[in-house]
Protein backbone atom coordinates (compact mmCIF):
# COMPACT_ATOMS: atom_id res chain seq x y z
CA UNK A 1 93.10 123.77 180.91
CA UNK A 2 95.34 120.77 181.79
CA UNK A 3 93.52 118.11 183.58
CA UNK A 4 96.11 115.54 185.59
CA UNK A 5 95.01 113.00 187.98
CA UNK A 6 97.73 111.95 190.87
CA UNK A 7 98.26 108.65 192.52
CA UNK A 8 100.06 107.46 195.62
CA UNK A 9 100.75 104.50 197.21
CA UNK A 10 103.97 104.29 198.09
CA UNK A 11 103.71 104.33 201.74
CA UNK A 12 100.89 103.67 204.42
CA UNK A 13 99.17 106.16 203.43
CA UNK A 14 97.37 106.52 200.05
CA UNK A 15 95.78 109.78 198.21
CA UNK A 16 94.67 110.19 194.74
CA UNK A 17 93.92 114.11 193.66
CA UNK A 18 93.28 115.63 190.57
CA UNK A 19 94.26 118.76 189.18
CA UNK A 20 91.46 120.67 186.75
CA UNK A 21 92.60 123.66 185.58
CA UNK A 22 93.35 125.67 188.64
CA UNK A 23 91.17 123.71 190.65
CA UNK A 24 92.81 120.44 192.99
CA UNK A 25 90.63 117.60 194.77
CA UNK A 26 92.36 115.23 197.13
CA UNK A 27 91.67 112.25 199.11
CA UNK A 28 93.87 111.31 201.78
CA UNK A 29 93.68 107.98 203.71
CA UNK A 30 95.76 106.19 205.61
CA UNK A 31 95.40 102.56 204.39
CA UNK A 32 98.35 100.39 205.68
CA UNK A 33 97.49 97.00 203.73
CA UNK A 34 94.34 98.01 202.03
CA UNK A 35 95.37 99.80 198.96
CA UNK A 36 94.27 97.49 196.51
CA UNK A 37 90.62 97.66 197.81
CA UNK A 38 90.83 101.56 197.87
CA UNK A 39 92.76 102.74 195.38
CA UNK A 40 90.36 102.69 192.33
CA UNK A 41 87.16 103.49 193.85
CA UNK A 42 89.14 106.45 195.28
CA UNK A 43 90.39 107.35 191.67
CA UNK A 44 86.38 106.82 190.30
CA UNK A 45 85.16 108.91 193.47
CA UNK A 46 87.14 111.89 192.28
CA UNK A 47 86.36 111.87 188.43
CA UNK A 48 82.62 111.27 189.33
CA UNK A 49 82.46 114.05 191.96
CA UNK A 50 85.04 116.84 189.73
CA UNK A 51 82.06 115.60 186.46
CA UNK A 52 84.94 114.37 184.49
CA UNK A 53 85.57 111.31 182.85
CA UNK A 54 88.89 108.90 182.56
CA UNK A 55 89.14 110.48 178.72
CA UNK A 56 89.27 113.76 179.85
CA UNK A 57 92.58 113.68 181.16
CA UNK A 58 95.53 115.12 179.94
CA UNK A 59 97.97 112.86 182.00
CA UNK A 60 98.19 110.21 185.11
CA UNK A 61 101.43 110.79 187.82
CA UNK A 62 102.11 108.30 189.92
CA UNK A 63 104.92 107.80 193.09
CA UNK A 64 107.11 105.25 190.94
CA UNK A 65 109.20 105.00 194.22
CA UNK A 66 111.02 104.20 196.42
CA UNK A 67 108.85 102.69 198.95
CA UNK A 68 106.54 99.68 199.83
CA UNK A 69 107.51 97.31 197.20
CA UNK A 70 103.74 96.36 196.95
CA UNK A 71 101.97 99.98 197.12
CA UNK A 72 104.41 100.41 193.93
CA UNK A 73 103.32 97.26 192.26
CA UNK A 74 99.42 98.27 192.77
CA UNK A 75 99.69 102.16 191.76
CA UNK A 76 101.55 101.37 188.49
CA UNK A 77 99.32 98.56 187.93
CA UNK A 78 96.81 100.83 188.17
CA UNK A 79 98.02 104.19 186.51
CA UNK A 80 98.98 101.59 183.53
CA UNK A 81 95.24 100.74 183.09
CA UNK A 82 94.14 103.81 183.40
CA UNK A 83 96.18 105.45 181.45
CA UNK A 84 96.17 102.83 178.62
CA UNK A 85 92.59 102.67 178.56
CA UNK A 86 92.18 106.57 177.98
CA UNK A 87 95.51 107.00 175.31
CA UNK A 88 97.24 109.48 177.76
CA UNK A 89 100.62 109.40 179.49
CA UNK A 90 102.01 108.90 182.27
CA UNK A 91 104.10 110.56 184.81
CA UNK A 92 106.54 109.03 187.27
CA UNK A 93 107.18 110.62 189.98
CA UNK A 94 110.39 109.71 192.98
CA UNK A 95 108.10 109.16 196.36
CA UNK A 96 110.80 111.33 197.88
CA UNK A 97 110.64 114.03 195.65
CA UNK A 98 106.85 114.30 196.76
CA UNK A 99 107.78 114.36 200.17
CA UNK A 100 109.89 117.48 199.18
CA UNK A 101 107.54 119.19 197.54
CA UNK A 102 104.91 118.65 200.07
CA UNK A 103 107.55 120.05 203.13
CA UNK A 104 107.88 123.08 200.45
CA UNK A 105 104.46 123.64 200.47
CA UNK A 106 103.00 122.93 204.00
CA UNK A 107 106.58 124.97 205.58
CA UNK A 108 106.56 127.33 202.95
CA UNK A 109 109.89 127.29 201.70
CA UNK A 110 111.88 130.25 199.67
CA UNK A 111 113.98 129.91 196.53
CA UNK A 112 117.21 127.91 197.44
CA UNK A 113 115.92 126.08 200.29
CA UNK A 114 116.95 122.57 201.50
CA UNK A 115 115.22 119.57 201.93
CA UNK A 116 116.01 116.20 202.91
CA UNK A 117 113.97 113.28 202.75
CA UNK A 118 114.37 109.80 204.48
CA UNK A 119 112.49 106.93 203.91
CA UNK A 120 112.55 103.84 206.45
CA UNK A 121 113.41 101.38 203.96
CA UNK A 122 113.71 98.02 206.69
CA UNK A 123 116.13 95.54 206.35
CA UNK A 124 118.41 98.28 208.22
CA UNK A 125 118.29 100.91 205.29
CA UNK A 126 117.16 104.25 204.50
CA UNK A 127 116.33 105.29 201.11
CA UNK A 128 117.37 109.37 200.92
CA UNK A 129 117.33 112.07 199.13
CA UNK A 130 118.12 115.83 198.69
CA UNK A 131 116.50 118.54 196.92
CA UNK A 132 116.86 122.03 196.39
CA UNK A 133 113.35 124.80 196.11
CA UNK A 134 113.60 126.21 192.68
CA UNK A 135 110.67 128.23 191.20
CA UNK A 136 108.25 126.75 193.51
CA UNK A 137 109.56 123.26 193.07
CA UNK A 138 111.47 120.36 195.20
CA UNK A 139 113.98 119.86 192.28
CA UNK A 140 116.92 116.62 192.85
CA UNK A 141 120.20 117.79 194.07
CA UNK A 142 121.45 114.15 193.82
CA UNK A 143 119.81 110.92 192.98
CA UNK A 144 117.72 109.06 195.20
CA UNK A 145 119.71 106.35 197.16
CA UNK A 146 119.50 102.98 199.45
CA UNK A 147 121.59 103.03 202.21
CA UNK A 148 122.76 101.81 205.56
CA UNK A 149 121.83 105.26 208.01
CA UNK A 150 125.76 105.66 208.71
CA UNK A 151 126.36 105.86 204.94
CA UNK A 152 124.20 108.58 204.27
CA UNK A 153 126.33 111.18 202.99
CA UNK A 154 124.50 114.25 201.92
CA UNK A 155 126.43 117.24 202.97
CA UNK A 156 123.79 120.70 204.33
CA UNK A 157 125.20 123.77 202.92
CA UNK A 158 123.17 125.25 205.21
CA UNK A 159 121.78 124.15 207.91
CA UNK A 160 119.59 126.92 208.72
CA UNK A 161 117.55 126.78 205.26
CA UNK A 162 117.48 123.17 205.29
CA UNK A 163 114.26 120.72 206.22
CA UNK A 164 114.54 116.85 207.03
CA UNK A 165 111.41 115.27 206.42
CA UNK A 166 110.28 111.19 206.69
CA UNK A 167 110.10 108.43 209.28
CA UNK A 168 113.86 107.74 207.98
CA UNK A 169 115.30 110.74 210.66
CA UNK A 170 114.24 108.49 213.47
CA UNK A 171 117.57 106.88 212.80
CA UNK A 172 119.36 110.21 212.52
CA UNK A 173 122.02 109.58 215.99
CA UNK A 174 123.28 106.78 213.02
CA UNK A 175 124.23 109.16 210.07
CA UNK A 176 127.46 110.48 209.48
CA UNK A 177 126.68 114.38 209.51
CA UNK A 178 128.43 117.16 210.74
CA UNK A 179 125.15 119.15 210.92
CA UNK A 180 121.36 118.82 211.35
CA UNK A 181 118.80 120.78 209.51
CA UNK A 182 117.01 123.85 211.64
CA UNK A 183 113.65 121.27 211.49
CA UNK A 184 112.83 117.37 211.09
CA UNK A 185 109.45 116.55 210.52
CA UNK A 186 109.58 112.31 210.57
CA UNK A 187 105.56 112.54 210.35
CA UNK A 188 105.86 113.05 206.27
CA UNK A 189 103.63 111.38 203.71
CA UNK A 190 103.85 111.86 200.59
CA UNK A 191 100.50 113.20 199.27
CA UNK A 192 98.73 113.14 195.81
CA UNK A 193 98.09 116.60 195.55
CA UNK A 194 101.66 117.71 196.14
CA UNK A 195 102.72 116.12 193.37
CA UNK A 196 100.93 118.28 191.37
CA UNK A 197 102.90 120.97 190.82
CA UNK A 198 105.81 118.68 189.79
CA UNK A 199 103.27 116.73 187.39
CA UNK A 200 102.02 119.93 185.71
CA UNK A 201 105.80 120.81 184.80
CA UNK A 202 106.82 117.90 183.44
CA UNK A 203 103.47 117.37 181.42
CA UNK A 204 104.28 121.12 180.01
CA UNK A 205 108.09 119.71 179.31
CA UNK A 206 106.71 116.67 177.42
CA UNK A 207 108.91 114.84 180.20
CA UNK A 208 106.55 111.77 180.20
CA UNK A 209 106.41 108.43 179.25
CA UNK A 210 103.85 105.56 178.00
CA UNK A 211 101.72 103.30 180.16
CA UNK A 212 103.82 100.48 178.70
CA UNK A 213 106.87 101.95 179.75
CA UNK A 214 105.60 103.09 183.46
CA UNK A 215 107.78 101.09 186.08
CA UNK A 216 107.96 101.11 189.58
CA UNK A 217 111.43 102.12 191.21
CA UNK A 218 112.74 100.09 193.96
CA UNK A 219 116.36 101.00 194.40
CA UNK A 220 117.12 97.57 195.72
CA UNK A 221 117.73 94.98 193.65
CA UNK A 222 116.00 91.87 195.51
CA UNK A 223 114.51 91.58 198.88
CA UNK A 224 113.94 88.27 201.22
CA UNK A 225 109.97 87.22 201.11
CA UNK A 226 108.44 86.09 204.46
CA UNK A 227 104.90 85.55 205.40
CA UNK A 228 103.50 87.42 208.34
């Protein structure tokens, strides 16, 4: 039975699940600021309570990004540790792509489905996406991409089997579209335990990497520093 825990931190919100053989555990907080003080006691609450131990995994997955350059930092920090300390790999995961394959799951989407998420990534950029359901999964139909809102360019083959999901659509009246999709849903987190699915596949595929080799993802290159 394949045993893979899930982290995210990416956003505001934070979850860690873990996936034991057909069985998934999530917890799901929203923790803008706090991640570093919750993030590992929520990974040790959810080995303790499942009875397993840090060896016993098969794999850690992660949100690698896009998103909150320092919800990145901490989760691969602490997916790197983890998964160093217990000889497994790891997983990276695009934030958006969970954000995908939660919509799939919580709208229940059919084979050839669209989905579109949009990240608010400040600074007067989006960071997008668009993905396509195949076999139960929110597979890339482009790469992820930082942009201004009028030069997102992802084109809807069909609107009426297409989802946007992600605070991102609040600047939808900006992007250059011809059409919307049938629903927007800007209330989208990515969660822990939708990444699953995704984490499970690629762990079958050997599509993994070491904890040396686990980065973060930013999409943008450098980014101005203030204190608040």
């Amino acid at each position: 039975m394949t045993s893979i825990l899930a982290i995210d931190a990416a956003t505001e919100a934070c979850s860690v699940a873990l996936l034991d053989g057909d069985k998934v555990r999530e917890d799901f907080r929203m923790l803008p600021r706090t991640h570093t003080q919750f993030l590992l006691p929520m990974v040790d609450q959810q080995l303790r309570e499942s009875g397993r131990r840090l060896h016993d995994l098969d794999a850690i997955a992660f949100t690698a990004g896009p998103g909150s350059f320092t919800g990145l930092r901490i989760a691969c920090a602490v997916v790197q540790g983890l998964a160093y300390a217990a000889d497994i790999p790891v997983i990276p995961i695009s934030t958006l792509q969970a954000m995908g394959q939660l919509a799939l799951q919580e709208d229940e989407l059919e084979e050839g489905d669209e989905i579109y998420p949009v990240l608010d990534a400040r600074m007067s950029e989006v960071y997008w996406g668009a993905y396509r359901v195949s076999n139960g999964l929110a597979l890339a139909a482009c790469h992820d991409q930082l942009s201004a809102p009028s030069e997102l360019n992802f084109s809807l083959s069909n609107s009426e089997k297409s989802v946007g999901v992600g605070n991102g659509w609040q600047y939808r009246q900006a992007f250059s579209l011809d059409v919307l999709p049938v629903k927007v849903i800007e209330e989208c987190y990515p969660r822990a335990a939708a990444m699953l699915p995704l984490a499970e596949k690629r762990f079958t595929d050997s599509d993994f990497v070491s904890a040396e080799q686990a980065q973060p993802v930013y999409l943008r290159d450098s980014v101005a520093w203030q204190k608040s």
